[in-house]
Protein backbone atom coordinates (compact mmCIF):
# COMPACT_ATOMS: atom_id res chain seq x y z
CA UNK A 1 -21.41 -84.09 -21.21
CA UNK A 2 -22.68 -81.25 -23.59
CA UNK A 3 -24.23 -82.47 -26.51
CA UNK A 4 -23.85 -81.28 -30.16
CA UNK A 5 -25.60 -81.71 -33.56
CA UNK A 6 -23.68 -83.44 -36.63
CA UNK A 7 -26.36 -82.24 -39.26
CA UNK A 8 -29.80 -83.78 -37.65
CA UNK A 9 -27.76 -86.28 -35.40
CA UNK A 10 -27.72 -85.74 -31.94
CA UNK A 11 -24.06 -86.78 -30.49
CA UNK A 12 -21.96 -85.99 -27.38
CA UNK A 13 -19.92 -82.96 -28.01
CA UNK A 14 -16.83 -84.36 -27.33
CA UNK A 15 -16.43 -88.09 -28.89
CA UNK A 16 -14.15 -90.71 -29.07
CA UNK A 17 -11.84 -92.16 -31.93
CA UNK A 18 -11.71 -96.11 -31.45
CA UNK A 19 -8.40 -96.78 -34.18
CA UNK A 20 -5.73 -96.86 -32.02
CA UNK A 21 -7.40 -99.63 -29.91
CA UNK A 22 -6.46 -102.01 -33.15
CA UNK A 23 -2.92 -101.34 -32.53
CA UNK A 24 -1.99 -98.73 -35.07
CA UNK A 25 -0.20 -96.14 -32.54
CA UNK A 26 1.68 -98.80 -30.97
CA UNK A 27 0.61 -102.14 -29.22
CA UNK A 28 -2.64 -101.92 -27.76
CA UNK A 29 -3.93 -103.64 -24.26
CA UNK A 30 -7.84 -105.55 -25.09
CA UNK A 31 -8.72 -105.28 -21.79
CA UNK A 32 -7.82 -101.64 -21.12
CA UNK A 33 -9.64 -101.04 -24.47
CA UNK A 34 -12.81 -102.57 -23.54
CA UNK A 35 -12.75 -100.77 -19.76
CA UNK A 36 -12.31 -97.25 -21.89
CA UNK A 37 -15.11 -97.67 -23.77
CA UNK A 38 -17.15 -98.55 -20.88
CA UNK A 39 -15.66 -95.93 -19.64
CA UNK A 40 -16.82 -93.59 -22.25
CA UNK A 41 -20.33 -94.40 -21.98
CA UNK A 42 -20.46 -93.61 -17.85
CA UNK A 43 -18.86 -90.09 -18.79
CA UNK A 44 -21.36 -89.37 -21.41
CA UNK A 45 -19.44 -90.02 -24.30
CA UNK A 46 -22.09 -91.43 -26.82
CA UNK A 47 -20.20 -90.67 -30.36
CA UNK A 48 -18.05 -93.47 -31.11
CA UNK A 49 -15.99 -93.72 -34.37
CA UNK A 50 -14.47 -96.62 -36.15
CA UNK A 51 -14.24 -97.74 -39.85
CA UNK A 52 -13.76 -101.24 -41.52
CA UNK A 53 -10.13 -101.12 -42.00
CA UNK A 54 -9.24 -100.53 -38.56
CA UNK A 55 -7.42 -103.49 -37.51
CA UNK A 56 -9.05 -105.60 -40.61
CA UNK A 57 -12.19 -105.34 -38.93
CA UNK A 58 -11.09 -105.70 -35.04
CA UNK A 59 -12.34 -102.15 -34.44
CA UNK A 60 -15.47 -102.84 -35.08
CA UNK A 61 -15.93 -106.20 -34.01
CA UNK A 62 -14.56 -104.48 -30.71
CA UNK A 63 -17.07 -102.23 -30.12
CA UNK A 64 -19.71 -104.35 -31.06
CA UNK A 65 -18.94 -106.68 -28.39
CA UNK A 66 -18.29 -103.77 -25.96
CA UNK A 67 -21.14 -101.10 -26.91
CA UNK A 68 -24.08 -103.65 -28.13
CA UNK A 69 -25.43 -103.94 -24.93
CA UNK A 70 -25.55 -99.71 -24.76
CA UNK A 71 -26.83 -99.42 -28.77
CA UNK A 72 -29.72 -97.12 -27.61
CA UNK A 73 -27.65 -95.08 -25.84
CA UNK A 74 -24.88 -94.35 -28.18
CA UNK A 75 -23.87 -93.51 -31.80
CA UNK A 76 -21.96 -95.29 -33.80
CA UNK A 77 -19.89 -93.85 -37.16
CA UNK A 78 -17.77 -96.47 -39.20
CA UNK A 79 -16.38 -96.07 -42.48
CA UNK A 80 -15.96 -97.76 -45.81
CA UNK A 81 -13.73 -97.48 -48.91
CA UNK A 82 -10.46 -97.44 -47.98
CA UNK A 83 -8.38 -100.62 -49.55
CA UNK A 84 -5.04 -101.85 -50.20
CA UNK A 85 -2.76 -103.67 -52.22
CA UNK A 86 0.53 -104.82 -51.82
CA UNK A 87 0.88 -101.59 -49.20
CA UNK A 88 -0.69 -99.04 -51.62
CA UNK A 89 -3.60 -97.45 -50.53
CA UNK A 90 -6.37 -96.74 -53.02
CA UNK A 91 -10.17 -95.85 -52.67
CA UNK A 92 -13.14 -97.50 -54.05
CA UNK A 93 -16.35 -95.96 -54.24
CA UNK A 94 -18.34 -97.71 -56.47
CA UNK A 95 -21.65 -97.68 -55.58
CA UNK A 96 -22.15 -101.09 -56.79
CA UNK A 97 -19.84 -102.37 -53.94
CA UNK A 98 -21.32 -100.37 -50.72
CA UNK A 99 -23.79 -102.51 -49.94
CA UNK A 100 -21.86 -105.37 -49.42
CA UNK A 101 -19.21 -103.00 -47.29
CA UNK A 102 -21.63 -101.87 -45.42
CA UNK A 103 -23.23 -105.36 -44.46
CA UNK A 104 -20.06 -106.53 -43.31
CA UNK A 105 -20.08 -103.63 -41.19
CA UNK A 106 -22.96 -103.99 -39.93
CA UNK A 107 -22.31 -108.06 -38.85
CA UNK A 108 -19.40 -107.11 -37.27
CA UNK A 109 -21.01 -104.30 -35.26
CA UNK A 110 -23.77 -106.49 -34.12
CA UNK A 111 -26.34 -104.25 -34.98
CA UNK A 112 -28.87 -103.71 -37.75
CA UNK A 113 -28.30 -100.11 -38.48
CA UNK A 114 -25.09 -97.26 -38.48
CA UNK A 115 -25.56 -93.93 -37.36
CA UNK A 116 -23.45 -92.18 -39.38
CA UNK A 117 -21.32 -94.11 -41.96
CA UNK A 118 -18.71 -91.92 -44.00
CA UNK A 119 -16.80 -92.60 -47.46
CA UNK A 120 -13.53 -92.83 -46.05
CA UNK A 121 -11.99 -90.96 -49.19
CA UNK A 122 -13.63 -89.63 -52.43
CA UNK A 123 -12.69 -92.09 -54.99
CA UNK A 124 -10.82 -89.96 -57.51
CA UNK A 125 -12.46 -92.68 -60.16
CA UNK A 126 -15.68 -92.33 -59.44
CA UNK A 127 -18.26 -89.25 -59.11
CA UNK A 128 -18.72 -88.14 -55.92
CA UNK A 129 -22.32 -87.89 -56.63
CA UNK A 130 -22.29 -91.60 -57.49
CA UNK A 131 -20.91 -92.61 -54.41
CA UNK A 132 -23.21 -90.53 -52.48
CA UNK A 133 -26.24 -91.93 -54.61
CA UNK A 134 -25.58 -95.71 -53.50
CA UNK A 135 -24.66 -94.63 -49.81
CA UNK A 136 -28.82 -93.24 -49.92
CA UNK A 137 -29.82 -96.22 -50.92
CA UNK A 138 -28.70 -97.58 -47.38
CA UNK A 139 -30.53 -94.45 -45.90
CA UNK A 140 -33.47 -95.54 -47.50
CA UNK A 141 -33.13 -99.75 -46.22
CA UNK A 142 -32.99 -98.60 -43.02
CA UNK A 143 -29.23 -100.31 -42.40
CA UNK A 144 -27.75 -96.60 -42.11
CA UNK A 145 -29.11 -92.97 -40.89
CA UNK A 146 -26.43 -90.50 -41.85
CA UNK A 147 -24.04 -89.90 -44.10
CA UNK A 148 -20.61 -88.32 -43.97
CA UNK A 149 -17.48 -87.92 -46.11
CA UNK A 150 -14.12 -87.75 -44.93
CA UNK A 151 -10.83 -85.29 -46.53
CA UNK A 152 -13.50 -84.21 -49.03
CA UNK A 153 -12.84 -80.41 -50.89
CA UNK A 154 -15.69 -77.88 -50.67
CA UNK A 155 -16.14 -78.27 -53.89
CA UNK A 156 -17.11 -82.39 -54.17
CA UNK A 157 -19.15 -82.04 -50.77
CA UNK A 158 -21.18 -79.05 -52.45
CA UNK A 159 -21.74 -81.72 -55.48
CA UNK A 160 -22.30 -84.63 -52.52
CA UNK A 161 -24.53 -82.98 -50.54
CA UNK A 162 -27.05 -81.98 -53.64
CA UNK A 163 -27.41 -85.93 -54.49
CA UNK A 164 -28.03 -86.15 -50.08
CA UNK A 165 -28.21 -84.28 -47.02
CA UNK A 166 -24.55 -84.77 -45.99
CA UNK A 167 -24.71 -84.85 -41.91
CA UNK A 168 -20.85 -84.35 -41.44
CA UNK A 169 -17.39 -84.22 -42.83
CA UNK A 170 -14.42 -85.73 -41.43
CA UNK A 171 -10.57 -84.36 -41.82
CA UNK A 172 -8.14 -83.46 -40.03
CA UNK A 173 -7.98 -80.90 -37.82
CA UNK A 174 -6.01 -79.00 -35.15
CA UNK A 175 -3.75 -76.18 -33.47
CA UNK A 176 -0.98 -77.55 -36.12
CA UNK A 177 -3.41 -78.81 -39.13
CA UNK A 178 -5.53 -76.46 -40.13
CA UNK A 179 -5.97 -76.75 -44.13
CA UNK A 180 -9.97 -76.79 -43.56
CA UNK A 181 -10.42 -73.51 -42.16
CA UNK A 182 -10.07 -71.88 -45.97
CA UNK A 183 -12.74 -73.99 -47.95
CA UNK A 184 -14.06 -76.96 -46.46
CA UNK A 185 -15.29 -74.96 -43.23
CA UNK A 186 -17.41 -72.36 -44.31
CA UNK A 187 -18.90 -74.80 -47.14
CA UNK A 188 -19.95 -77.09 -43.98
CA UNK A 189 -21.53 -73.71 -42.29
CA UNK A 190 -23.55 -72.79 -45.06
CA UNK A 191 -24.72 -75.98 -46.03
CA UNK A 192 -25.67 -76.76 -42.46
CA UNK A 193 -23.24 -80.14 -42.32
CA UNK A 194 -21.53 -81.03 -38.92
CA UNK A 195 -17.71 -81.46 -39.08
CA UNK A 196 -15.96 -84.38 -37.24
CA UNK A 197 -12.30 -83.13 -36.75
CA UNK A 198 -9.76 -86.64 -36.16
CA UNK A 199 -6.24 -86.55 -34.67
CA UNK A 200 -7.73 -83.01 -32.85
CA UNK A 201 -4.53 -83.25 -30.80
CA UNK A 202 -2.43 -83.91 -33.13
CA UNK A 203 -2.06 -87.66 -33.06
CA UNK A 204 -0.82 -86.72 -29.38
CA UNK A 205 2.05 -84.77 -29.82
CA UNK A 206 -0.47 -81.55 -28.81
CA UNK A 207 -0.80 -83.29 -25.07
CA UNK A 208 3.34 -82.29 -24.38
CA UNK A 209 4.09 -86.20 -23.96
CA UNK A 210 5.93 -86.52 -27.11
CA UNK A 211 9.11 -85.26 -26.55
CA UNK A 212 11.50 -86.81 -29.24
CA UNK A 213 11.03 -89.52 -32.00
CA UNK A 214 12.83 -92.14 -29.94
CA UNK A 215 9.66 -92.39 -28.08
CA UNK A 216 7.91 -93.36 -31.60
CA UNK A 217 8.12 -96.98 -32.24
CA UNK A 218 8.97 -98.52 -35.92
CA UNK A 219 5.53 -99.92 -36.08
CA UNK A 220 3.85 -96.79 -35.12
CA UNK A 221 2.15 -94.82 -38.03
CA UNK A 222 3.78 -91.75 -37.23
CA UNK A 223 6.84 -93.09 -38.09
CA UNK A 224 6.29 -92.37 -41.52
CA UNK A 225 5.18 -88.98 -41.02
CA UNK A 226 7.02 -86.07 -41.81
CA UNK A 227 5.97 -84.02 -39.33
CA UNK A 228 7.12 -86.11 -36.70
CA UNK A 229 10.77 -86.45 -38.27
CA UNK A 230 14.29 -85.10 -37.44
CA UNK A 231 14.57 -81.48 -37.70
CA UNK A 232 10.43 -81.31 -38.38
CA UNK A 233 9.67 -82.50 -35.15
CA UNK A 234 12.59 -80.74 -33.33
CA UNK A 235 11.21 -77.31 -34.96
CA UNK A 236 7.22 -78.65 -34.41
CA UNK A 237 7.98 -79.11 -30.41
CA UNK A 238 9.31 -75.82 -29.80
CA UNK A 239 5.60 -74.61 -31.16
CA UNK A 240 3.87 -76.89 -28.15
CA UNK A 241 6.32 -75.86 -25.78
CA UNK A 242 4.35 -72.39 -25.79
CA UNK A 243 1.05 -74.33 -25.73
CA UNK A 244 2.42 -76.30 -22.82
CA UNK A 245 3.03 -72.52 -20.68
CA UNK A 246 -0.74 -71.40 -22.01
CA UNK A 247 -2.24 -74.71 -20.43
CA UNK A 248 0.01 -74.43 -17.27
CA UNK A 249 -0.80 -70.98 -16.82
CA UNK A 250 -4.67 -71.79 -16.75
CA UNK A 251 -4.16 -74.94 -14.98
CA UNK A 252 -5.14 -77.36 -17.59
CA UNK A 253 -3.71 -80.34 -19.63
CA UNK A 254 -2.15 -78.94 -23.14
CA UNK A 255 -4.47 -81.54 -24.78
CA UNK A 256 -7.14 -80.45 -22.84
CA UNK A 257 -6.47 -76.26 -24.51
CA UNK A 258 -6.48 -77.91 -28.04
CA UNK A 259 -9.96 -79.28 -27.63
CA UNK A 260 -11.37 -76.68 -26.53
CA UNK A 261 -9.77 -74.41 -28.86
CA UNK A 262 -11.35 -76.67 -31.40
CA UNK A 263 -14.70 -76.19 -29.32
CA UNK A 264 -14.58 -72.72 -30.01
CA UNK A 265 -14.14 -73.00 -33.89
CA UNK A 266 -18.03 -73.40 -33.77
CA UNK A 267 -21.00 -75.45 -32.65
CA UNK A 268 -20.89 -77.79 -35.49
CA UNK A 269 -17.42 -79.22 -34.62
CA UNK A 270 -17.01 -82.51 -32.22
CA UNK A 271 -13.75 -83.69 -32.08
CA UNK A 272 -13.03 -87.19 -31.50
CA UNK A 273 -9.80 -87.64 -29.87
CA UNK A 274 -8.31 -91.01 -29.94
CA UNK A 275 -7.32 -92.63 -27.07
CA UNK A 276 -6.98 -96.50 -25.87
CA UNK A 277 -6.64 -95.54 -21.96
CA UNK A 278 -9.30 -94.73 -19.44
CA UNK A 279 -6.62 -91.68 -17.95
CA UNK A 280 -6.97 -89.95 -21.20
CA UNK A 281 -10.25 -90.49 -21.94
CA UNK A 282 -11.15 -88.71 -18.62
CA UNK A 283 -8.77 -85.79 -19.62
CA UNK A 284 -10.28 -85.19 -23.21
CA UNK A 285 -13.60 -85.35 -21.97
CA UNK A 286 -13.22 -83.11 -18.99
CA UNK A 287 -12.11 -80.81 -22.13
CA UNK A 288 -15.54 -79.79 -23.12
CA UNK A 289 -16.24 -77.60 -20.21
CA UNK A 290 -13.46 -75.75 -20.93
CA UNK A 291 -14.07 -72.01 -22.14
CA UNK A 292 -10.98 -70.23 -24.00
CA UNK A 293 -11.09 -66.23 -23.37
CA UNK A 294 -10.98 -64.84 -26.25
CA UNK A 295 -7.15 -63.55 -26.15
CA UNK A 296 -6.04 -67.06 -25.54
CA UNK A 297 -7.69 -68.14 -29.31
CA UNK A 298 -5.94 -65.65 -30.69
CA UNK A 299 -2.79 -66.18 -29.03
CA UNK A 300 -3.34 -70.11 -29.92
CA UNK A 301 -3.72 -68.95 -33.86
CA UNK A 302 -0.72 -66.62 -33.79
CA UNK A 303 1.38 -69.69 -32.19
CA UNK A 304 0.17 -72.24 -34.81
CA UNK A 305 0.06 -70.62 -37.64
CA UNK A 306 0.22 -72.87 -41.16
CA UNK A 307 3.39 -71.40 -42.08
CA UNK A 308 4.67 -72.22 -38.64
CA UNK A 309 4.14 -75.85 -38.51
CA UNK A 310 6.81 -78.04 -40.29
CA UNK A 311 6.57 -81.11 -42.68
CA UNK A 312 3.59 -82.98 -44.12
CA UNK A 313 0.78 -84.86 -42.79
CA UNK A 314 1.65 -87.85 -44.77
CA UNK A 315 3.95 -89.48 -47.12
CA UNK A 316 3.07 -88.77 -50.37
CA UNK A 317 1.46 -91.72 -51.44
CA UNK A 318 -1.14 -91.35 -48.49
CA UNK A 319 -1.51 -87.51 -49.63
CA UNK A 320 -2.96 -88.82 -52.74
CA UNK A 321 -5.32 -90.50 -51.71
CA UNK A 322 -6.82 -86.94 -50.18
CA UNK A 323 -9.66 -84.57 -51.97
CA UNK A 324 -8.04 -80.87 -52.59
CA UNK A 325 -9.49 -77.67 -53.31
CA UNK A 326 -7.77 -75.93 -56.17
């Protein structure tokens, strides 16, 4: 596996996203779980991502159990911040309450220290630069050795990354979500930060095995999504069927094309596709030795253009809990 820098961290260049082992994309198999992350590790996949609300703290109890015996070999990134109430999802980044977050973390990890450990969300309450002042403090203990923000603006990780070095940012990215490209991007280029992109194929529906949304169940996130809805999706699909005839035509998995288009985006970027199955691990991994000519990016930008893609990431109430540039 090639390897790749997130800031001063040294990771795998492709890594893997552990939430949909807790059951959030549909029922998930322990035992299949546990042989793809051993998995992982014998393909050279070192970067492994989780956060404390996967699964109320499964996810990371998981890989703790799984991983501890490999903790020299591999990187761990967990998250904190991201609460709850009655179904509302809110953000709280007081620095007076990341310690504690991050001890938990840290217990059910089994280890004494986290690689990289990102604010989930900016807490629209609380400065940024407040948030990133108590998450140093943990640099400075020892218990973590990078820190990342997720969905943050260019704008709050310019004011982040002058309290700390920020190693990476985390958002979304993809053929069909591509928001980041206009601010949050170049800020990461110039200030040297990595950038982690999540749901890099497009929480699956870039692999071509999506089809319609009676293959989504009711307790599957995407449910809820907009994108993957009625006419949204119908009009969406017709957008990977000509990503499905690219990959075909250069004998490759679609999923496999939108890694490495990703890949090509610039040597700062490692995707971590999510996956809960050994047969896709070994598919989004095989990804990173994949080289795009250069006509096939552009055809892949033409294709997926912003305006193109239909409907919203989220619900609304989940889009406000995200960190805009004006």
């Amino acid at each position: 596996m090639k390897r790749a820098k997130l800031g001063d961290l040294d990771v795998s260049a492709i890594g893997l996203g552990c939430m949909s082992m807790s059951s959030v994309y549909g029922k998930a198999d322990e035992e299949e779980s546990e042989a793809t992350l051993r998995r992982a590790v014998e393909l050279g996949v070192t970067f492994f991502d989780t956060a404390n609300g996967y699964g109320r703290g499964h996810n990371e109890r998981l890989i703790g159990r799984v991983l501890g015996a490999q903790r020299d070999k591999v990187q761990i990134s967990t998250k904190f911040g991201f609460m709850h109430v009655g179904g509302t999802p809110y953000v709280d980044g007081h620095p007076d309450r990341i310690e504690d977050r991050c001890d938990e973390s840290l217990e059910r990890l089994g280890t004494y220290y986290i690689d990289l450990y990102f604010l989930h969300r900016p807490d629209p309450n609380v400065p940024i630069e407040e948030t990133v002042g108590g998450m140093a403090k943990l640099v400075e203990k020892g218990k973590v050795r990078h820190i990342g923000i997720c969905e943050v603006s260019a704008k709050s990780l310019r004011k982040a990354h002058a309290v700390h070095p920020i190693a990476a940012v985390q958002s979304e990215y993809s053929l069909w979500t591509r928001d980041v490209e206009a601010h949050v991007l170049p800020a990461c280029r110039e200030l040297g930060v990595g950038f982690v992109p999540f749901s890099p194929i497009g929480r699956a529906i870039l692999t071509g095995a999506i089809k319609s949304g009676d293959q989504i169940e009711e307790k599957d996130m995407r449910s809820t999504m907009p994108r993957f809805q009625g006419d949204n999706l119908s009009k969406n699909l017709q957008l990977v069927g000509q990503l499905e005839e690219i990959a075909s035509s250069l004998s490759v998995k679609p999923g496999q094309i939108a890694l490495a288009w990703l890949l090509s985006k610039g040597d700062n970027i490692v995707p971590i596709p999510g996956t809960k199955r050994r047969k896709y691990l070994e598919e989004n991994a095989a990804a990173a030795d994949i080289v795009l000519p250069s006509s096939v990016i552009e055809q892949l930008d033409a294709i997926f253009d912003a305006e193109k893609v239909v409907g919203g990431r989220y619900g609304f109430s989940w889009m406000e809990t995200t960190d805009k540039d004006d």
